[in-house]
Protein backbone atom coordinates (compact mmCIF):
# COMPACT_ATOMS: atom_id res chain seq x y z
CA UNK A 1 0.00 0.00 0.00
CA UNK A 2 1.58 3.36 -0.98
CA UNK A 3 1.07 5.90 1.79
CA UNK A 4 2.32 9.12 -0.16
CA UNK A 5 -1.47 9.61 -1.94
CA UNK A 6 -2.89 9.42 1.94
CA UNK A 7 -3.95 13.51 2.98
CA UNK A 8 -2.01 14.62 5.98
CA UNK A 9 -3.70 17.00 8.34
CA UNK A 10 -1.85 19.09 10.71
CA UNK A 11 -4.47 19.52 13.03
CA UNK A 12 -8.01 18.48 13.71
CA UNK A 13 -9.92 21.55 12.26
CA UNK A 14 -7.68 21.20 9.57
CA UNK A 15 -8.78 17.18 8.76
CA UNK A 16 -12.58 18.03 10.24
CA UNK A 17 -14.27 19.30 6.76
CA UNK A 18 -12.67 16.34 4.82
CA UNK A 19 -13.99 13.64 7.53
CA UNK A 20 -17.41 15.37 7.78
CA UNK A 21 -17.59 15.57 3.79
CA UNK A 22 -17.03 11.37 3.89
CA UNK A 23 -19.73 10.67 6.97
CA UNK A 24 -22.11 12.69 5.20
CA UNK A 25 -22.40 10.07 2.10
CA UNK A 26 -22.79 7.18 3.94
CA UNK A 27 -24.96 8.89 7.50
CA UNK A 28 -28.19 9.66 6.38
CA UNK A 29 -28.85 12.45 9.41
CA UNK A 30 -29.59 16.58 8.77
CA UNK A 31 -26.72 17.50 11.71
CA UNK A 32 -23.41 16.17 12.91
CA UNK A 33 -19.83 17.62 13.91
CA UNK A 34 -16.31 17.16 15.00
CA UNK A 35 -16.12 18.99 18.33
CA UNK A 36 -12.78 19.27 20.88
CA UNK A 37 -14.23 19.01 24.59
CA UNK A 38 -12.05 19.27 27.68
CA UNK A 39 -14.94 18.53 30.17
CA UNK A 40 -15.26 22.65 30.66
CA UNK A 41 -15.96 23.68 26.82
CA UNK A 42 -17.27 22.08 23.89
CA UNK A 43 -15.82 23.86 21.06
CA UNK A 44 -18.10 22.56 17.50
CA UNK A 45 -14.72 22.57 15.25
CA UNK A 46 -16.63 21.54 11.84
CA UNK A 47 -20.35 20.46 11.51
CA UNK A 48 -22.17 19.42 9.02
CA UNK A 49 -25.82 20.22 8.38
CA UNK A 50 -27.79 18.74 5.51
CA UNK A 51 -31.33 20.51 5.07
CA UNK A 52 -31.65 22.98 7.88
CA UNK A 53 -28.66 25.00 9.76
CA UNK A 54 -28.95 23.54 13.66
CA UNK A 55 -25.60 23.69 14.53
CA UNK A 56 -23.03 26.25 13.32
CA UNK A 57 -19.34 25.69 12.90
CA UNK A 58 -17.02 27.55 15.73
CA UNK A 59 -19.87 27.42 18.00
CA UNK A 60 -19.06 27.77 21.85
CA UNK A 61 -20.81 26.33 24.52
CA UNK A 62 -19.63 25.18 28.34
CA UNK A 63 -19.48 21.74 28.92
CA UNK A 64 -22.33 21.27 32.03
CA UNK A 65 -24.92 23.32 29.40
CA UNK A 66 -23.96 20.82 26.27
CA UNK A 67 -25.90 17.55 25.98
């Protein structure tokens, strides 16, 4: 297997919109996301919505009001 035609990300935001681009063929949902939580905030990195906007990328919440 040749590696060199792989993508290399540098960071998670960075790979996010290529991940969420993949999921969204094959998950048949309106909303998901790549978030980054460190059990204070929940930081929405990418997201994905597919007929209606219910979650916006970059949005900032703290982690005891996300669910």
């Amino acid at each position: 297997m040749n590696n060199s035609t792989l993508p290399t990300y540098a960071s998670i935001e960075e790979a996010s919109s290529d991940v969420l681009e993949v999921i969204s063929k094959f998950v048949g949902v309106n909303t998901f996301f790549v978030a980054k939580n460190d059990q204070k905030d929940v930081d929405i990195v990418s997201s994905f919505n597919r007929n209606e906007v219910i979650l916006d990328s970059d949005f900032e919440t703290l982690y005891r009001d996300s669910f």
